[in-house]
N, C-alpha and C. Protein backbone atom coordinates (compact mmCIF):
# COMPACT_ATOMS: atom_id res chain seq x y z
N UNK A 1 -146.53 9.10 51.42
CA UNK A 1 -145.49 9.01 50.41
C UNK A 1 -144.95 10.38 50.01
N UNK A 2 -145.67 11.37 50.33
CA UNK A 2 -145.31 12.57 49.57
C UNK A 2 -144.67 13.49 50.82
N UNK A 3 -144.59 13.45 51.90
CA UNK A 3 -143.71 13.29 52.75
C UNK A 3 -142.45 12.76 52.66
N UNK A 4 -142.21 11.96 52.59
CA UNK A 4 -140.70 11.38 52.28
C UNK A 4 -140.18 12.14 51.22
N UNK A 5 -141.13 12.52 49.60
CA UNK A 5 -140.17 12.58 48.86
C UNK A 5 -140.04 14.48 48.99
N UNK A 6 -140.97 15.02 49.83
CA UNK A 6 -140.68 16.58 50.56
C UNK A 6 -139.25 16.32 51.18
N UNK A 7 -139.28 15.80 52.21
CA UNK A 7 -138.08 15.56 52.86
C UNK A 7 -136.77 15.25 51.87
N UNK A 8 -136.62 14.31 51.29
CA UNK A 8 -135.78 14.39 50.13
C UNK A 8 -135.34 15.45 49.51
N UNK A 9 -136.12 16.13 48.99
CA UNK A 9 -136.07 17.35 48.35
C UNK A 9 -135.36 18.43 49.38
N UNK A 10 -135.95 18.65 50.15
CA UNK A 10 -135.68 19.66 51.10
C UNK A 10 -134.05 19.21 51.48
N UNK A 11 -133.59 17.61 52.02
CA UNK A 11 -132.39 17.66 52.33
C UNK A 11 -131.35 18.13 51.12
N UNK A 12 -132.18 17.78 49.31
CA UNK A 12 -131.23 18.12 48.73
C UNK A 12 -130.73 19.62 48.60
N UNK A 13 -132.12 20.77 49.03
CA UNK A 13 -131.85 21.67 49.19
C UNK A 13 -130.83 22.08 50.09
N UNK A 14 -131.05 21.69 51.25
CA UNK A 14 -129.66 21.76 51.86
C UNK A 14 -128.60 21.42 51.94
N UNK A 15 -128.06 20.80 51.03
CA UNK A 15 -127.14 20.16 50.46
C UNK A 15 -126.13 21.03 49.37
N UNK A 16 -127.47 21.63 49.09
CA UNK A 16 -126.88 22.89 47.45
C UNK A 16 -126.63 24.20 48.67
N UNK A 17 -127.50 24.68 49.36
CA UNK A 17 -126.71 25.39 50.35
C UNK A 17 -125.35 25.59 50.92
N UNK A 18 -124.84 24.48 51.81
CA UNK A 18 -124.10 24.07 52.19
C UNK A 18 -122.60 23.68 51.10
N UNK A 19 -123.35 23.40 49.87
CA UNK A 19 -121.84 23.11 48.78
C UNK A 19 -122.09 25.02 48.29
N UNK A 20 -122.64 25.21 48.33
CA UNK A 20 -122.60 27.08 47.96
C UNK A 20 -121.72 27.76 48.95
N UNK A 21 -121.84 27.53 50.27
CA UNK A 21 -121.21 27.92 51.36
C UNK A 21 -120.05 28.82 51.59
N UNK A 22 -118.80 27.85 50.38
CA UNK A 22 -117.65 28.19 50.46
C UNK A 22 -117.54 28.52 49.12
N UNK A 23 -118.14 28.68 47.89
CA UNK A 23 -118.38 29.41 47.15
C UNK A 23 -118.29 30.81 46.89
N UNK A 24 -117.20 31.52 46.28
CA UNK A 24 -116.83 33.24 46.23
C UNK A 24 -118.18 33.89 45.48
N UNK A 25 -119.00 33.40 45.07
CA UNK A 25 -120.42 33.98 44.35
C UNK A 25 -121.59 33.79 45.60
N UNK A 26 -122.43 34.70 45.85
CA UNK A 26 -123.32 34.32 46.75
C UNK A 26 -124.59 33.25 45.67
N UNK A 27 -125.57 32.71 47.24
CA UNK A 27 -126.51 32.42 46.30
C UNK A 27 -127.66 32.92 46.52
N UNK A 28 -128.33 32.99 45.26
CA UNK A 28 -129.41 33.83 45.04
C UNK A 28 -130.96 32.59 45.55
N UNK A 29 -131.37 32.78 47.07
CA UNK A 29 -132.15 31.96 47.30
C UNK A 29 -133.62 32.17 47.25
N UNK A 30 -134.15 32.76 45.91
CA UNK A 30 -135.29 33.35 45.67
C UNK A 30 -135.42 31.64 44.48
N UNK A 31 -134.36 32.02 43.69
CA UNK A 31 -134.17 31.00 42.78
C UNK A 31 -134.12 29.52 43.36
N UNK A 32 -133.27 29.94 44.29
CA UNK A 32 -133.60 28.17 44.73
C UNK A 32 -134.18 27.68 45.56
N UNK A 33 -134.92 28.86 45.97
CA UNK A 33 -136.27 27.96 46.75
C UNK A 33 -137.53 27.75 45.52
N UNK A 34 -137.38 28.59 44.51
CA UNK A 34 -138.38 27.97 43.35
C UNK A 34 -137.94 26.78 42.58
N UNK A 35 -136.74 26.50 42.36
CA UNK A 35 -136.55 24.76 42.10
C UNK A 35 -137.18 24.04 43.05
N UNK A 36 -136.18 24.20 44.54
CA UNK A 36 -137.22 23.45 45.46
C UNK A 36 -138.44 23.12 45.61
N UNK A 37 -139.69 24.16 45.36
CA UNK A 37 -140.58 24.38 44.92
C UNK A 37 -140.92 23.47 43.98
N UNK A 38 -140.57 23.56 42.47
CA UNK A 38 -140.56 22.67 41.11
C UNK A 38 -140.50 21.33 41.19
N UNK A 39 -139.27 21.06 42.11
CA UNK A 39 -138.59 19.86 42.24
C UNK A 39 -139.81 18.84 43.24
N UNK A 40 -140.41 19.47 43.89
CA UNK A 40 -141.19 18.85 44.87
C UNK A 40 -142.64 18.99 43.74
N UNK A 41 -143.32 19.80 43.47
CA UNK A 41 -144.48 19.64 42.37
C UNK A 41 -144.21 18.54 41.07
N UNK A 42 -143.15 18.60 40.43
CA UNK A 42 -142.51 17.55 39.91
C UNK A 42 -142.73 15.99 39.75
N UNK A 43 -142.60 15.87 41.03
CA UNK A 43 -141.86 14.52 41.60
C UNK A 43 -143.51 13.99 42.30
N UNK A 44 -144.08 14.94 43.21
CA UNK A 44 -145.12 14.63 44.04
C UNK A 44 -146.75 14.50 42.76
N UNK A 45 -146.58 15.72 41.90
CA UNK A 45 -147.81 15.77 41.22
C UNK A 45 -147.91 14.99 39.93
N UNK A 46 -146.61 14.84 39.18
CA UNK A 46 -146.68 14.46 37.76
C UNK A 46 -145.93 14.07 37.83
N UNK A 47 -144.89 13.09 38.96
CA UNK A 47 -143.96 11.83 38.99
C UNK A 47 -143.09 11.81 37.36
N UNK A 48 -142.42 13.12 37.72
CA UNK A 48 -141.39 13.51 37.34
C UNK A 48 -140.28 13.78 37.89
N UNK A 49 -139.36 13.21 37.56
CA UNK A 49 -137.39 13.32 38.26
C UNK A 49 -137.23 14.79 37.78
N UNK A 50 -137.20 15.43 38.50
CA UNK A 50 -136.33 17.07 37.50
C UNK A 50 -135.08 17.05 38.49
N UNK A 51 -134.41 17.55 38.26
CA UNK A 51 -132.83 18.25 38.87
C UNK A 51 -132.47 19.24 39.04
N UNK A 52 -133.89 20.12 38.89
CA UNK A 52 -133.71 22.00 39.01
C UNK A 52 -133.20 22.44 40.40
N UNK A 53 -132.74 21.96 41.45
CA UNK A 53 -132.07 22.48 42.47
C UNK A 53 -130.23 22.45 42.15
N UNK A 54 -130.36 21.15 41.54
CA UNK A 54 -128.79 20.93 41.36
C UNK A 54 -128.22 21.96 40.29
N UNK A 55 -128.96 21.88 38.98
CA UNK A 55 -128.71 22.85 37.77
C UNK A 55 -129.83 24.00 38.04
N UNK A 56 -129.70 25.01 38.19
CA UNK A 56 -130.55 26.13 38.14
C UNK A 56 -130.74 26.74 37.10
N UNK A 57 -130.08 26.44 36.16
CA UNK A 57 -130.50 26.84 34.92
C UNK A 57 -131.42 25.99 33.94
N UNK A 58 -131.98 24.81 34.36
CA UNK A 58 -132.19 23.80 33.61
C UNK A 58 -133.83 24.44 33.01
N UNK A 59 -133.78 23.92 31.89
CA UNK A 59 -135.02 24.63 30.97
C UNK A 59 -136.12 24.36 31.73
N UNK A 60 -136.81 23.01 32.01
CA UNK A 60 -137.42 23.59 33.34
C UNK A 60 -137.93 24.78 34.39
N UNK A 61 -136.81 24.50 34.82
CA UNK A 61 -137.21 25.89 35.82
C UNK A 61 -136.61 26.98 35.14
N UNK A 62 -136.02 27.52 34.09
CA UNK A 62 -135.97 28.80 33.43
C UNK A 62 -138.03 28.59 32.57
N UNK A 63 -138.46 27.70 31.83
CA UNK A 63 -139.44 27.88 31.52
C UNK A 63 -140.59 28.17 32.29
N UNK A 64 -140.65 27.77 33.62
CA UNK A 64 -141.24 28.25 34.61
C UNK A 64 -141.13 30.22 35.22
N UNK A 65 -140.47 30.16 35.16
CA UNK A 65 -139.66 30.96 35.73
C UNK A 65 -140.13 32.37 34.79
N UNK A 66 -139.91 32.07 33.29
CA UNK A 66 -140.45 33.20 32.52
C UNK A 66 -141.77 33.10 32.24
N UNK A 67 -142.82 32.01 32.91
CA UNK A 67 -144.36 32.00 32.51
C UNK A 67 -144.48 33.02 33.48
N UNK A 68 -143.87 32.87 34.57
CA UNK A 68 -144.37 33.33 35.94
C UNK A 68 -144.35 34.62 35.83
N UNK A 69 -143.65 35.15 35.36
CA UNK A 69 -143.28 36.26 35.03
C UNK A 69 -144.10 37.50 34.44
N UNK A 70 -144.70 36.55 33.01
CA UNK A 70 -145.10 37.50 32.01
C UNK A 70 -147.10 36.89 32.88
N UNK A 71 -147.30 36.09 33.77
CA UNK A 71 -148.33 35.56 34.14
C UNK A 71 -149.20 36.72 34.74
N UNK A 72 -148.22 37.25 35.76
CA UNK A 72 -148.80 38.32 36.49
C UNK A 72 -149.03 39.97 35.59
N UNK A 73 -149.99 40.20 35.44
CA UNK A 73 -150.22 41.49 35.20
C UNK A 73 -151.77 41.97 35.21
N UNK A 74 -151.64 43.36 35.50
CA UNK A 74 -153.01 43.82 36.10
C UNK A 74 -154.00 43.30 35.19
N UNK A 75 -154.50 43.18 34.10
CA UNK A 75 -155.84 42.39 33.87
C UNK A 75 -155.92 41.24 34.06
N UNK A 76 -154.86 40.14 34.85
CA UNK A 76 -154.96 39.06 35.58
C UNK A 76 -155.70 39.14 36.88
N UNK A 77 -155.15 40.09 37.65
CA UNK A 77 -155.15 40.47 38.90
C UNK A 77 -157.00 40.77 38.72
N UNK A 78 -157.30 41.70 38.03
CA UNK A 78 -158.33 42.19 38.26
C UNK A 78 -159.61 41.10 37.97
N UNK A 79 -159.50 40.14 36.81
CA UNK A 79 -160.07 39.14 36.47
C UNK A 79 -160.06 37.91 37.74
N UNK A 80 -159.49 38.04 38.43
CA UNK A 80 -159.63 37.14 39.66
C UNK A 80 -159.97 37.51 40.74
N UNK A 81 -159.84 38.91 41.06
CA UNK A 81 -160.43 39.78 42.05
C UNK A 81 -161.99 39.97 41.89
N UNK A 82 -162.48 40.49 40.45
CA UNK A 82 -163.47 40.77 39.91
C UNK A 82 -163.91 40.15 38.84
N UNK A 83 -164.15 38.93 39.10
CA UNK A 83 -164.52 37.40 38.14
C UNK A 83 -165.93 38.08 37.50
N UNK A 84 -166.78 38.97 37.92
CA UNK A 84 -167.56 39.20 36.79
C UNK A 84 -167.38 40.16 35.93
N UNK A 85 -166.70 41.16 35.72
CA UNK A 85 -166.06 42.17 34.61
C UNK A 85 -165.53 41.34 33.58
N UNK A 86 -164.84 40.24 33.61
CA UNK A 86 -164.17 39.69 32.07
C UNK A 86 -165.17 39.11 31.35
């Protein structure tokens, strides 16, 4: 089942590609391979509909987007590298 709804996802990704195409703004595909990303964890893990490929701005994936962000930093890094120091 989670096959099909990959595939889904993925065609809609290419879909937002392809309508970007002829678009005078490029697209920024860092961003929309992390909806893609979202959109498939979403749907497959917690059978949730999101639409973060279509809207890229959708709170969703902006709330993602700034965990990820502030997530990474060196006493993360080191606490998982070196699980007995914390």
């Amino acid at each position: 089942m989670m096959a099909g709804i990959m595939n889904q996802k993925v065609d809609t990704f290419l879909q937002v590609v392809e309508n970007n195409k002829d678009a005078d703004e490029p697209l920024e595909y860092y961003t929309t391979y992390q909806a893609l990303t979202l959109d498939v964890i979403c749907e497959c893990a917690l059978a949730i509909k999101s639409k973060c490929q279509q809207d890229q701005k959708d709170p969703l994936l902006t709330a993602v987007r700034n965990f990820l962000v502030n997530a990474i930093n060196p006493f993360i890094v080191l606490a998982l590298y070196f699980p007995f120091v914390g």
